[in-house]
C-alpha atoms as a PDB file:
ATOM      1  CA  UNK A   1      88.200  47.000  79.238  1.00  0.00           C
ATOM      2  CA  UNK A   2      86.812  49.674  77.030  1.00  0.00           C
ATOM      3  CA  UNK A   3      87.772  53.564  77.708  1.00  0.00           C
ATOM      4  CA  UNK A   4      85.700  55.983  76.965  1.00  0.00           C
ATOM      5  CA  UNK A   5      86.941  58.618  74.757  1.00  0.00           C
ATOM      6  CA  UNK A   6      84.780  61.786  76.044  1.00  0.00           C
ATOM      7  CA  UNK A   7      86.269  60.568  79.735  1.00  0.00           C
ATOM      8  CA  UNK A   8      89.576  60.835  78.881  1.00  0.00           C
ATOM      9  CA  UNK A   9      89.487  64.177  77.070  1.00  0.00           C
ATOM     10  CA  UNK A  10      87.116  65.485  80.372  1.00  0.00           C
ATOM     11  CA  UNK A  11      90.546  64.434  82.658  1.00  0.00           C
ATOM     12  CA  UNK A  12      93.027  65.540  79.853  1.00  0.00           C
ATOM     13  CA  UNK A  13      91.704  69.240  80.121  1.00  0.00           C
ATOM     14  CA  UNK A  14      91.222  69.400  83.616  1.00  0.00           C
ATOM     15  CA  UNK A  15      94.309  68.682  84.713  1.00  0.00           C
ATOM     16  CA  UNK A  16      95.677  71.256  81.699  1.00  0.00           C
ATOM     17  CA  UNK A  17      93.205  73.590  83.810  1.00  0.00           C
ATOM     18  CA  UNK A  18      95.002  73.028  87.214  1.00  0.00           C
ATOM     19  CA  UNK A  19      98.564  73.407  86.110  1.00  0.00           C
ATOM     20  CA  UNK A  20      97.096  77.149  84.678  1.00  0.00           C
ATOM     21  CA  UNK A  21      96.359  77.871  88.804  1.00  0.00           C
ATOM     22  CA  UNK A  22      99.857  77.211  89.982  1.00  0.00           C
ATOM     23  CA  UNK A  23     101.105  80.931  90.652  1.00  0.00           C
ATOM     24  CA  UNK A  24     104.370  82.420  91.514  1.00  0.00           C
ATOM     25  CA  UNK A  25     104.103  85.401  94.110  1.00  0.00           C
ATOM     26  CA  UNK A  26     106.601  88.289  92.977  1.00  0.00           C
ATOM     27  CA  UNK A  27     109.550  87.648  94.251  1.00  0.00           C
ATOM     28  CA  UNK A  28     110.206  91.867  94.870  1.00  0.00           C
ATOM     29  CA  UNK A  29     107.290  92.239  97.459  1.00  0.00           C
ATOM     30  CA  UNK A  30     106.362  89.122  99.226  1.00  0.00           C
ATOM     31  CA  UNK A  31     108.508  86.395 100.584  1.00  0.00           C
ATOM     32  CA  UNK A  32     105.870  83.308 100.308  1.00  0.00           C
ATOM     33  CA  UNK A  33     106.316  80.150 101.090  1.00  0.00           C
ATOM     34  CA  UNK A  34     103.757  79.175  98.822  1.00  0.00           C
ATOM     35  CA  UNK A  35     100.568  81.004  97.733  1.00  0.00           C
ATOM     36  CA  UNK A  36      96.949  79.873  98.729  1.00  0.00           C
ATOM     37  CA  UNK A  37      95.252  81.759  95.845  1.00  0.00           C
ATOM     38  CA  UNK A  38      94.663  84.953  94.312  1.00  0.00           C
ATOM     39  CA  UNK A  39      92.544  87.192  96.861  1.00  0.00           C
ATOM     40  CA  UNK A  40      90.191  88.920  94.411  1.00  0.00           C
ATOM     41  CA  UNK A  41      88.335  91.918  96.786  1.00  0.00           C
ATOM     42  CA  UNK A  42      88.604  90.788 100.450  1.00  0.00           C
ATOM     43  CA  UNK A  43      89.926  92.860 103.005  1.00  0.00           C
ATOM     44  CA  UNK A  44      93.108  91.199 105.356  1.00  0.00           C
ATOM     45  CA  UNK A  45      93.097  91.049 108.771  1.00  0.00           C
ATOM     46  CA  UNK A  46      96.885  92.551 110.036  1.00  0.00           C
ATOM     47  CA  UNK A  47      97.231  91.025 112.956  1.00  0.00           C
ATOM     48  CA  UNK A  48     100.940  91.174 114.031  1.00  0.00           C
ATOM     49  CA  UNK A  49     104.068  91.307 113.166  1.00  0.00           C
ATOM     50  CA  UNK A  50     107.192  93.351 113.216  1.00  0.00           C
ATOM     51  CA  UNK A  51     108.443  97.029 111.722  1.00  0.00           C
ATOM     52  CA  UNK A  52     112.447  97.273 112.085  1.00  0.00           C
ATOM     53  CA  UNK A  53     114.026 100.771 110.238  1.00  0.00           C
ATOM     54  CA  UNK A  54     117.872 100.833 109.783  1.00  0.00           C
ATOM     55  CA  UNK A  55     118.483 104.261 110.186  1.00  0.00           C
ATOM     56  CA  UNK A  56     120.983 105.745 107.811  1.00  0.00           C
ATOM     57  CA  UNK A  57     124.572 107.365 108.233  1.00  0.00           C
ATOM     58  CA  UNK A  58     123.569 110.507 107.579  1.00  0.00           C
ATOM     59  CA  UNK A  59     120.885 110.888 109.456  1.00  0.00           C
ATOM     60  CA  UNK A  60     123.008 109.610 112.549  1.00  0.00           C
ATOM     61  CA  UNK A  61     125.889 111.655 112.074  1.00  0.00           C
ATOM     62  CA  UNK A  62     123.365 115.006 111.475  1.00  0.00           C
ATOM     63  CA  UNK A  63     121.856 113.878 115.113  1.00  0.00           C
ATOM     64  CA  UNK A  64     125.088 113.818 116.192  1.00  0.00           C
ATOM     65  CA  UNK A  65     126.213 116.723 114.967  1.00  0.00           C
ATOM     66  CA  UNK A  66     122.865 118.806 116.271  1.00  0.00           C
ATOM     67  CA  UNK A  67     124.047 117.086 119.919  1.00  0.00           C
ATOM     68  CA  UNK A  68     120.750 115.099 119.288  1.00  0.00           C
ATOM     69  CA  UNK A  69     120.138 111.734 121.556  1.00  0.00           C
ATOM     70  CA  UNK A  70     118.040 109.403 119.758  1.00  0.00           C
ATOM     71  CA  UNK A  71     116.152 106.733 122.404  1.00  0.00           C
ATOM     72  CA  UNK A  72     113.350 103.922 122.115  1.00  0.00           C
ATOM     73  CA  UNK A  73     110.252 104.145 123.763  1.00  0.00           C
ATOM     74  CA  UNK A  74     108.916 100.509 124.726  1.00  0.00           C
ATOM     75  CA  UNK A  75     107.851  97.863 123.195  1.00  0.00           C
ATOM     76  CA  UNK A  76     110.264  99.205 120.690  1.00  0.00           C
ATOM     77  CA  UNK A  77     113.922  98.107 120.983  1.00  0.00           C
ATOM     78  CA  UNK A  78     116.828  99.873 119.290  1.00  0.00           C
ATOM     79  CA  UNK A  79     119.979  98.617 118.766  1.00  0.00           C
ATOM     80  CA  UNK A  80     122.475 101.445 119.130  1.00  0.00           C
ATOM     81  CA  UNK A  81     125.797  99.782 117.705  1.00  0.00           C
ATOM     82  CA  UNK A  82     123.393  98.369 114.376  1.00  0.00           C
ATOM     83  CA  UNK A  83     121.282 102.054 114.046  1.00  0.00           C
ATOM     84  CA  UNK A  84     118.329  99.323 114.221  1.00  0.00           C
ATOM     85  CA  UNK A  85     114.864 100.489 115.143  1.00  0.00           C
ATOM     86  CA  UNK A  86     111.863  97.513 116.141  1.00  0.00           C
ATOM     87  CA  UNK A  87     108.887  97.480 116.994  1.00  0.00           C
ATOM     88  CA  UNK A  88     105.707  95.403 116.782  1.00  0.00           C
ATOM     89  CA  UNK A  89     103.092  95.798 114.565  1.00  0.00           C
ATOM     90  CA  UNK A  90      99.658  95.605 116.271  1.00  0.00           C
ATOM     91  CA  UNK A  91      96.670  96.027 113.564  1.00  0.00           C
ATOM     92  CA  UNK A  92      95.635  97.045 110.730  1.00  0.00           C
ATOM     93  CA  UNK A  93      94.457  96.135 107.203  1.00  0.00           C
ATOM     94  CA  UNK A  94      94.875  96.177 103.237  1.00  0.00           C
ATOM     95  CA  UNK A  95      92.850  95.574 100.134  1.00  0.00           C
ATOM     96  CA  UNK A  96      94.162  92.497  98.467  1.00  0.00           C
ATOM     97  CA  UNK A  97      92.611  93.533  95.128  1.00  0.00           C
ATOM     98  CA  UNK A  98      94.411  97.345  95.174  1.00  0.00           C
ATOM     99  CA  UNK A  99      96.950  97.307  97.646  1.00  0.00           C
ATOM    100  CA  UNK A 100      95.262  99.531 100.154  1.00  0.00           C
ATOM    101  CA  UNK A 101      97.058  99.271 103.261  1.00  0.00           C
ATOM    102  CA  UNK A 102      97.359 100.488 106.806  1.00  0.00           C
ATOM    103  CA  UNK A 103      99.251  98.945 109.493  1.00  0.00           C
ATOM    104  CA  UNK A 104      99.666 100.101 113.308  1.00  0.00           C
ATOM    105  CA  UNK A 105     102.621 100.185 114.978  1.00  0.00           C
ATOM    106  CA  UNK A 106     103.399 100.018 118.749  1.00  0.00           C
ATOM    107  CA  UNK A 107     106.457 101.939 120.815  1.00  0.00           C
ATOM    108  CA  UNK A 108     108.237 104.463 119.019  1.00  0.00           C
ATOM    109  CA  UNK A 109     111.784 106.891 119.930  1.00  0.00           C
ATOM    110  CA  UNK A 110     112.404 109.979 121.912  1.00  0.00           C
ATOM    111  CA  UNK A 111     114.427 112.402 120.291  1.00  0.00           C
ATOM    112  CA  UNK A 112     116.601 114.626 123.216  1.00  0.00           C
ATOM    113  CA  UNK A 113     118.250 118.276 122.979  1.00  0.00           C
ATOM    114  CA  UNK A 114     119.719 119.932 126.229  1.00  0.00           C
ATOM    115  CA  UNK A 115     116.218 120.304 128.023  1.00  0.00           C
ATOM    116  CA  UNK A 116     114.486 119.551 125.152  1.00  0.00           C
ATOM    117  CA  UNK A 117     112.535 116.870 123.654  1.00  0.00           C
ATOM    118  CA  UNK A 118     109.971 115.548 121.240  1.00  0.00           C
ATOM    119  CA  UNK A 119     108.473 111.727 121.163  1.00  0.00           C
ATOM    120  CA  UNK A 120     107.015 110.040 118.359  1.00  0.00           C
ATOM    121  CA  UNK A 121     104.757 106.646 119.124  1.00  0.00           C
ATOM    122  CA  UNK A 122     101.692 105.181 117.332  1.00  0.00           C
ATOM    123  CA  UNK A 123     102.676 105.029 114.000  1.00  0.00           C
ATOM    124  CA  UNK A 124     100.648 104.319 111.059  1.00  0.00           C
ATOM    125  CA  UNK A 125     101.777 103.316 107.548  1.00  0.00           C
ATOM    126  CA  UNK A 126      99.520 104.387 104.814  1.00  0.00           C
ATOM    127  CA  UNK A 127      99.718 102.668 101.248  1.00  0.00           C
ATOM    128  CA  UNK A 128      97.088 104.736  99.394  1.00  0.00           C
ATOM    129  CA  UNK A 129      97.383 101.412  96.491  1.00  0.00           C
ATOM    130  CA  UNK A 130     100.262 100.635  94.020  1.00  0.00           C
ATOM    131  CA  UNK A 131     101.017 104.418  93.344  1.00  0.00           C
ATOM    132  CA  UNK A 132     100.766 107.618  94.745  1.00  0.00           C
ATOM    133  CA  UNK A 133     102.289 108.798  98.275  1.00  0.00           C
ATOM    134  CA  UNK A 134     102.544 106.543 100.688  1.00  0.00           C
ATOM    135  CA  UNK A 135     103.243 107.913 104.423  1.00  0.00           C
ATOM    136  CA  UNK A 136     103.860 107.321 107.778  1.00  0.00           C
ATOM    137  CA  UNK A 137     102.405 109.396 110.622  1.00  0.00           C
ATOM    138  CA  UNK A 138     102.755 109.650 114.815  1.00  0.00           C
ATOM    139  CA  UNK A 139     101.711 110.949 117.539  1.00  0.00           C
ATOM    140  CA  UNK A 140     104.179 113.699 118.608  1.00  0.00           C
ATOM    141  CA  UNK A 141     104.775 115.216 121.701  1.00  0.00           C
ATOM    142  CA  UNK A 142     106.756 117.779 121.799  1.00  0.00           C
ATOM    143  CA  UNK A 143     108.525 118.337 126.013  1.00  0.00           C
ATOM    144  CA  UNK A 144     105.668 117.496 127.026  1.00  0.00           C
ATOM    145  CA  UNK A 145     102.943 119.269 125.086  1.00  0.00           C
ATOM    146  CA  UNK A 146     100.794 117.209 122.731  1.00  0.00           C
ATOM    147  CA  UNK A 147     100.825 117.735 118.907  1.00  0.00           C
ATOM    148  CA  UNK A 148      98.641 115.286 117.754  1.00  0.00           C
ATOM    149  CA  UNK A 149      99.462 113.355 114.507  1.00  0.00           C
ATOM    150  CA  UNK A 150     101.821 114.404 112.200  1.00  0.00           C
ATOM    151  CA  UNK A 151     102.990 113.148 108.854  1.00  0.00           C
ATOM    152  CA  UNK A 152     106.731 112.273 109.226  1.00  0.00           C
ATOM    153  CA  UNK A 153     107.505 110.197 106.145  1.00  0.00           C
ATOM    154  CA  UNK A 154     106.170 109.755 103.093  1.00  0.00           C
ATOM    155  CA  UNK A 155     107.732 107.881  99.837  1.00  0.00           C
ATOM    156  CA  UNK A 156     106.664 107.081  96.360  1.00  0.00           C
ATOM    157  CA  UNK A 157     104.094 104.152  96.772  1.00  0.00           C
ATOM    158  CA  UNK A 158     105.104 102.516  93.250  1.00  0.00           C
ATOM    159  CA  UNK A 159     108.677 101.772  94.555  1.00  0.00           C
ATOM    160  CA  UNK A 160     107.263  98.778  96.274  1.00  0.00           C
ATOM    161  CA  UNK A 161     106.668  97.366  92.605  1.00  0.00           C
ATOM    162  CA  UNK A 162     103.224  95.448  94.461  1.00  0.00           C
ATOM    163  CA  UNK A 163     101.498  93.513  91.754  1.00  0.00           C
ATOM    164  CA  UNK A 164      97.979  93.021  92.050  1.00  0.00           C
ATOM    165  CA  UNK A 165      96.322  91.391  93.071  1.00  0.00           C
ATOM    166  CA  UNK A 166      98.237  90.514  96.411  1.00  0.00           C
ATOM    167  CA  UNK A 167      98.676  86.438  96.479  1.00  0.00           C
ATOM    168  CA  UNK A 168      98.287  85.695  99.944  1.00  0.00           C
ATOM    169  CA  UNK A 169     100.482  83.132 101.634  1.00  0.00           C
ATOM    170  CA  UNK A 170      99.359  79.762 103.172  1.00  0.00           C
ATOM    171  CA  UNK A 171     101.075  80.696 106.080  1.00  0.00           C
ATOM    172  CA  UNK A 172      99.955  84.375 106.335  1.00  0.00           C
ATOM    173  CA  UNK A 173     103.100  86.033 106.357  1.00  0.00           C
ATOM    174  CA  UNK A 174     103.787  89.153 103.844  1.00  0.00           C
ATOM    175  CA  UNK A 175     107.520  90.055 104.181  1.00  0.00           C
ATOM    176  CA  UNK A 176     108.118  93.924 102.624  1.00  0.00           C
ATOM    177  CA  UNK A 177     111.954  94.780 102.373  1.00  0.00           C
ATOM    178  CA  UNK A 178     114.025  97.697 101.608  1.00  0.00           C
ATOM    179  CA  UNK A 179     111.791 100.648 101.730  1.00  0.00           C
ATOM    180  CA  UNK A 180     113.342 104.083 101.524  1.00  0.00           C
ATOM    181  CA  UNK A 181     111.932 106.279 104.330  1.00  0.00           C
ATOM    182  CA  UNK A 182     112.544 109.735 103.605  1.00  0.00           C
ATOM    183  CA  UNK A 183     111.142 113.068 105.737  1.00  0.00           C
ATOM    184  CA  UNK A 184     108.206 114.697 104.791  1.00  0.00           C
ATOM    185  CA  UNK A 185     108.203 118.699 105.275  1.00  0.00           C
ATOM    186  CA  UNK A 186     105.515 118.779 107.899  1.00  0.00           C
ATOM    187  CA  UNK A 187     107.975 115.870 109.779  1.00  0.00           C
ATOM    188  CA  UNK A 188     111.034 117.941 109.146  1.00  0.00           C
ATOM    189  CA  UNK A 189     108.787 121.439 110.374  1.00  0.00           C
ATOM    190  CA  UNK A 190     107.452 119.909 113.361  1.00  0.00           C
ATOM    191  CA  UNK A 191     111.442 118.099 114.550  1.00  0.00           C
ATOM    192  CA  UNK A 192     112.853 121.591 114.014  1.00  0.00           C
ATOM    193  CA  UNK A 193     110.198 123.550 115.950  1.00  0.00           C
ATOM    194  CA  UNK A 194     110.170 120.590 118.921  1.00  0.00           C
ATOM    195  CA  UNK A 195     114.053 120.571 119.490  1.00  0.00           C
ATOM    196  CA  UNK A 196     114.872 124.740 118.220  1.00  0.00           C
ATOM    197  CA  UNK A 197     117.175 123.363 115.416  1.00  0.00           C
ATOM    198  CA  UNK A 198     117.276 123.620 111.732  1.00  0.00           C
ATOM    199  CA  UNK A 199     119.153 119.668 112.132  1.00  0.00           C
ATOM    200  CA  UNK A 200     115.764 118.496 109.828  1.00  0.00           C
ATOM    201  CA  UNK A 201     115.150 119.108 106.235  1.00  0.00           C
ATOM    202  CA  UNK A 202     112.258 117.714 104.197  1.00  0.00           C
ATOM    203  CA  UNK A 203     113.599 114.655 101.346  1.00  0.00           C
ATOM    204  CA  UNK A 204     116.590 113.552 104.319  1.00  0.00           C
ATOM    205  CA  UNK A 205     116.948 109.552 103.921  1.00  0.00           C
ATOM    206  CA  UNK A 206     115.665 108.349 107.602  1.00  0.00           C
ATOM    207  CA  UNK A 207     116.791 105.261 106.587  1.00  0.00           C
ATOM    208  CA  UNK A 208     115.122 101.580 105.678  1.00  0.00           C
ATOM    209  CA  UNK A 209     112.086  99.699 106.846  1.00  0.00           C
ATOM    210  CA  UNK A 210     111.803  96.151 106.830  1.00  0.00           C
ATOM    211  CA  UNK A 211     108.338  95.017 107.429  1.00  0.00           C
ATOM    212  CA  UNK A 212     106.944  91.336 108.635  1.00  0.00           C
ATOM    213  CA  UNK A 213     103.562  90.951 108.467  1.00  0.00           C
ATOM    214  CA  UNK A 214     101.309  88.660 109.693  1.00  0.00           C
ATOM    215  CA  UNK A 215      97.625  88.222 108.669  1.00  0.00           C
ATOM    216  CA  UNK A 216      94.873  86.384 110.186  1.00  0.00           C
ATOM    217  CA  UNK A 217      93.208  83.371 109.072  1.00  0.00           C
ATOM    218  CA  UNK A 218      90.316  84.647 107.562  1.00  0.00           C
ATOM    219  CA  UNK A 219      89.690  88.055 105.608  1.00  0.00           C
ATOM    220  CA  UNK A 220      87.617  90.578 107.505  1.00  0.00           C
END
């Protein structure tokens, strides 16, 4: 049987074209089990998932030390012997070409002084893209007067080291671990005022946020 040279080299350089597609997801922002493609523009759907923070030592001890009682309000769940802060994530969205991001979360924590107190719920992380400040807002009610939305946290969006574009996973899932939470000065202004202490200073280490997050099947 006679092979046709022009075939071959057609099959030779597509399959050199398909081993150039096989990509590797950075390892630093998204635990994949294996990556679909390279989103170039669409929008993801956040559809669930889970926010946990790890608060830190010193931000413990200075609640403790302000005779401070730190609570959960449901569907979070804290574990007090672990500092460990969940909740679920409920909606939201991000730009797979930029980085864009915001994602809704549910419950939140009371914070409790003598016959004072101040809740925070409804929280919303905002990645502006792969630098500038990213934040985290609430709603804040302060014994039982409403504040409206405050910034609380904010960190240097570039510390995520987010390549884009984003590969998404086959299965959905973008795992972000690690992140430095740190008080804002409108967070730190608005705990003071709330609870009559000076306990709160703006660039205090909250403590870590681990984020699972779980897209839907198709882009919006």
């Amino acid at each position: 049987m006679q092979v046709d040279n022009s075939s071959v080299a057609v099959i030779f350089i597509a399959m050199k074209y398909l081993s150039l597609l096989r990509v590797t997801a950075p390892l630093l922002v998204c635990a994949l089990l294996s990556a679909r493609t390279f989103a170039t523009g669409p929008t993801e759907d956040i559809k669930s998932g889970t926010a946990a923070i790890t608060l830190s030592n010193d931000f413990v001890t200075g609640l403790g030390l302000g005779l401070i009682d730190f609570t959960k309000i449901s569907p979070a769940t804290y574990i007090a012997n672990k500092h460990r802060l969940s909740a679920p994530i409920t909606g939201g969205a991000f730009d797979a070409e930029n980085a864009k991001t915001e994602v809704i979360i549910g419950g939140g924590f009371h914070l409790v002084k003598g016959n004072l107190n101040v809740s925070l719920t409804d929280f919303i992380l905002t990645i502006p893209s792969t630098s500038g400040t990213a934040t985290v807002s609430a709603l804040v009610t302060a014994t039982s007067a409403f504040q409206g939305r405050v910034g609380l946290i904010s960190f240097d969006a570039s510390s995520l080291e987010i390549q884009t574009p984003v590969p998404v996973p086959s299965n959905n899932k973008i795992v972000l671990t690690g992140v430095t939470l740190t008080l804002s000065s409108s967070g730190a202004s608005a705990l003071n005022s709330a609870l009559e202490t000076s306990a709160f200073s703006a660039g205090n280490v909250i403590g870590t946020a681990d984020l699972l997050i779980k897209l839907a099947a198709k882009p919006l």
